[in-house]
Protein backbone atom coordinates (compact mmCIF):
# COMPACT_ATOMS: atom_id res chain seq x y z
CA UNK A 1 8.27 12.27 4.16
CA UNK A 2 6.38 13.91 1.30
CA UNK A 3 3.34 13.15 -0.93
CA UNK A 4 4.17 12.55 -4.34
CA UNK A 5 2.45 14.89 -6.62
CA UNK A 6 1.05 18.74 -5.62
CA UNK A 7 -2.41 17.74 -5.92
CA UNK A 8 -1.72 14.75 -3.08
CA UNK A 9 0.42 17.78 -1.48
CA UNK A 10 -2.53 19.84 -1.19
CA UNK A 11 -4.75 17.03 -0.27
CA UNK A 12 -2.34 15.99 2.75
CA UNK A 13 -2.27 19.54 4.15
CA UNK A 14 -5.82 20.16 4.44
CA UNK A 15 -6.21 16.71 5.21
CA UNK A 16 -4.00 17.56 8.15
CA UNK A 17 -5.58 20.36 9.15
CA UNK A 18 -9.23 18.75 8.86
CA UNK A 19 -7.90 15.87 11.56
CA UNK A 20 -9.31 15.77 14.78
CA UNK A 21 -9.99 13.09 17.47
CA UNK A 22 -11.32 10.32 16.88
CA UNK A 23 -14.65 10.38 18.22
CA UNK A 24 -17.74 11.74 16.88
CA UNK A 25 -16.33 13.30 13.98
CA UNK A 26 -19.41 14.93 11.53
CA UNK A 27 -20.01 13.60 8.08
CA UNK A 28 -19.49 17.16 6.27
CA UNK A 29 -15.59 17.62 7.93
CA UNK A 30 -14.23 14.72 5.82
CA UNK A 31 -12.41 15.75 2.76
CA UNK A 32 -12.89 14.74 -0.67
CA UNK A 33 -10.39 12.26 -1.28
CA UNK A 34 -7.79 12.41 -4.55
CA UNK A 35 -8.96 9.95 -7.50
CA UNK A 36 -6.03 9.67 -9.50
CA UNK A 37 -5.85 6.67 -12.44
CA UNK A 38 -2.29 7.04 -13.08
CA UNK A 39 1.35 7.54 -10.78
CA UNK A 40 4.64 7.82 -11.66
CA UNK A 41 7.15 6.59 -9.10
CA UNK A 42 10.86 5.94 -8.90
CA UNK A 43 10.19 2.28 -8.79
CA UNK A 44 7.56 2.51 -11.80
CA UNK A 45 3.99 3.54 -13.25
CA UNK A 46 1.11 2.45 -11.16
CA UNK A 47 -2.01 2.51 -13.01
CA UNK A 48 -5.69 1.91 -13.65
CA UNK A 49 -6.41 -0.23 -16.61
CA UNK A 50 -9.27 1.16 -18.45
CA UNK A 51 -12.37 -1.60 -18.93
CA UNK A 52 -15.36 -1.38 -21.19
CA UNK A 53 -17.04 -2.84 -17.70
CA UNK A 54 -17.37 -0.42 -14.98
CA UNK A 55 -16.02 -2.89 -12.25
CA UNK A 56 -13.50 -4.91 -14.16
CA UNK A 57 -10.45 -2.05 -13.98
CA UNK A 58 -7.42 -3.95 -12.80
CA UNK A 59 -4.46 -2.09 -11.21
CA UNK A 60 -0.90 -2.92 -13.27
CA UNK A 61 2.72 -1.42 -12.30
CA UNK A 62 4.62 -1.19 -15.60
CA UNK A 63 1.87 -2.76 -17.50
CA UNK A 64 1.82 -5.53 -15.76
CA UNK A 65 -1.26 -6.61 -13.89
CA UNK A 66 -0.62 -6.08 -9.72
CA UNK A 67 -0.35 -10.16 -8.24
CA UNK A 68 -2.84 -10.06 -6.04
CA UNK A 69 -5.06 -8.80 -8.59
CA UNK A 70 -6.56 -5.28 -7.39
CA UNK A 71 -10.16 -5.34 -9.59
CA UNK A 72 -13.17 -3.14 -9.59
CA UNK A 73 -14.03 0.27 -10.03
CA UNK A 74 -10.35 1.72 -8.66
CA UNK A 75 -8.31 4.80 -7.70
CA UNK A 76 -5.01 5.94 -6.10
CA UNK A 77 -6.47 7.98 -3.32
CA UNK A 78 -3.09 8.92 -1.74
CA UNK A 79 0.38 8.29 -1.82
CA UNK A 80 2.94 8.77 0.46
CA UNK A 81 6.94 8.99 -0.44
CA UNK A 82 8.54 7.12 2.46
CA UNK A 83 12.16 6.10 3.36
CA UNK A 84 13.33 3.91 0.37
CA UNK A 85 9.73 3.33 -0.94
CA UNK A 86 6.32 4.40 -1.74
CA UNK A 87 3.39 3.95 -0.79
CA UNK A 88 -0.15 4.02 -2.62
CA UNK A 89 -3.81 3.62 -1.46
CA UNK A 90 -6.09 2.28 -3.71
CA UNK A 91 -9.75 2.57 -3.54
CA UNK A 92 -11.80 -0.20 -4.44
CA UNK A 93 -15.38 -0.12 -5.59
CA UNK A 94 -16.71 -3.62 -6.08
CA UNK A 95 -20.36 -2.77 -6.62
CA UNK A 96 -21.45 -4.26 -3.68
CA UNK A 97 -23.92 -2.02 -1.74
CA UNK A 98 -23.55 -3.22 1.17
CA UNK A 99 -20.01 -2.32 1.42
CA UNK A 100 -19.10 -0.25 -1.34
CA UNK A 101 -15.73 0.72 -0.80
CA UNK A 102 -12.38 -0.67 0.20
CA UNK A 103 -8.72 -0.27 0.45
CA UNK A 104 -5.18 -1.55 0.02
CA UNK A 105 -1.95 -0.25 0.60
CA UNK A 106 0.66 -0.61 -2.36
CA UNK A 107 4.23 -0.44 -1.32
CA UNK A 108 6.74 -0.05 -4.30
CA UNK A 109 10.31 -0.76 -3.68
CA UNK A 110 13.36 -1.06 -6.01
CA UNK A 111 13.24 -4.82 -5.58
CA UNK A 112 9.41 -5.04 -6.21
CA UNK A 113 6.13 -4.55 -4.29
CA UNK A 114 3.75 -5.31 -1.67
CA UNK A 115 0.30 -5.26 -1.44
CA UNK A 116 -1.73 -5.31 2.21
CA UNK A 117 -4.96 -7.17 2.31
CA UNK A 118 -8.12 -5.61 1.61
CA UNK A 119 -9.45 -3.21 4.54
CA UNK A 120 -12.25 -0.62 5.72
CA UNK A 121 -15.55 0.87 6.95
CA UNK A 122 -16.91 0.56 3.56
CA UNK A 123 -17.07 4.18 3.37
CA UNK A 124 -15.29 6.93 0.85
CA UNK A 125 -14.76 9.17 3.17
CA UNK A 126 -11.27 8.89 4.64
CA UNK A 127 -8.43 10.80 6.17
CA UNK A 128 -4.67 9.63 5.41
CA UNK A 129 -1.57 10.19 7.25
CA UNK A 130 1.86 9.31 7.48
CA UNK A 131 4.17 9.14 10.11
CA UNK A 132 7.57 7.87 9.59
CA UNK A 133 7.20 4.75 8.34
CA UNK A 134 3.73 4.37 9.73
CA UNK A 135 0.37 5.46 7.75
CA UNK A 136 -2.91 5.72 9.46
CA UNK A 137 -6.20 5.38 7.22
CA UNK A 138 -9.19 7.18 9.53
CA UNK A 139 -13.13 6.11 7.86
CA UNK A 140 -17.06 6.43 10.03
CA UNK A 141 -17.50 3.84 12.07
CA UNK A 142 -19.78 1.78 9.75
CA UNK A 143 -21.16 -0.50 13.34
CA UNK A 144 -20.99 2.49 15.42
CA UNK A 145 -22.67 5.62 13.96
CA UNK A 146 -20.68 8.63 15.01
CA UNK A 147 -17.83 7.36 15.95
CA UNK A 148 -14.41 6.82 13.95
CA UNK A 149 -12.88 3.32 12.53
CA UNK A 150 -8.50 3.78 12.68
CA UNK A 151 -6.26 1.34 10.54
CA UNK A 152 -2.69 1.18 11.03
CA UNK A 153 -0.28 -0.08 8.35
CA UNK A 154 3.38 -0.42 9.67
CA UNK A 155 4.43 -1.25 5.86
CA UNK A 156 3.64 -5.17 6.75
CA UNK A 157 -0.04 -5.75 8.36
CA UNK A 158 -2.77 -3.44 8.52
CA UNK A 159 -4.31 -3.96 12.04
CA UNK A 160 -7.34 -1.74 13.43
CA UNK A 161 -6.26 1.18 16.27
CA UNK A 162 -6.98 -1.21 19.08
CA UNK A 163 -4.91 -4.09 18.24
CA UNK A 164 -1.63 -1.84 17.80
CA UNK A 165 1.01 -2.85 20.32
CA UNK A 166 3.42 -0.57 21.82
CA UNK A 167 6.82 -1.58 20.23
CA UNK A 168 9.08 0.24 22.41
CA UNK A 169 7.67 -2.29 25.46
């Protein structure tokens, strides 16, 4: 597995390097996390419309508007090539201050897409990683100060850390 671009390249490796565990992780250690409005994929161009309102920017593949619609103030944050597909995370500012930020997972595949539900701490600082087919979205703990919020997309449900099962049992 690979990210797509250099810039997501470099942004995985010292992403890498910044993780740690999972508790009590300080605020200045998180990295800054890719913004990108545009990228090009095998399976097509997934992009940021451009608005005149600040949180009206829909996400379209091809020029076609994503179904669920993705709006607000967006950006592809990472991607991740994976076995037969990719996979984007999208950023989603809504305005709301009491939760300003959150994310989905885009899958592209040659037969179409998928898009996870909507999913966070409300916070914009996050660590990404991939593991086979698996990618792990780390964010502050927005109930617990100080400690570290883990969401696990298997490429169908995004579940929090604690609810993963063991599939080998």
């Amino acid at each position: 597995m690979k990210p797509i671009s250099s810039l997501l390249c470099k942004a995985a490796v010292s992403l890498l390097l910044a993780c740690g565990p999972a508790l009590a992780v300080p605020q200045e250690n998180w990295p800054v996390a890719p913004k990108l409005t545009e990228l090009a994929t095998p399976y097509g161009t997934l992009a940021v419309s451009e608005s005149e309102y600040v949180y009206e920017a829909r996400l379209k593949l091809d020029d076609t508007e994503i179904d669920p619609p993705i709006v607000g103030m967006l950006s592809i944050s990472y991607a991740f090539e994976l076995p037969d597909r990719q996979a984007a995370l999208v950023a989603i500012n809504s305005g709301n201050d009491s939760c300003p930020v959150s994310y989905r997972w885009v899958v592209l595949r040659a037969e179409g897409y998928q898009v996870s539900p909507a999913f966070g701490s409300c916070s914009e600082q996050i660590q990404v990683s991939a593991d086979g087919r698996t990618l792990t979205l780390k964010t502050p703990s927005r109930t617990s100060p100080g400690r570290v919020d883990t969401y696990v997309f298997d490429g169908k449900t995004v579940k929090p850390a604690g609810e993963r099962r063991d599939r080998r049992k």
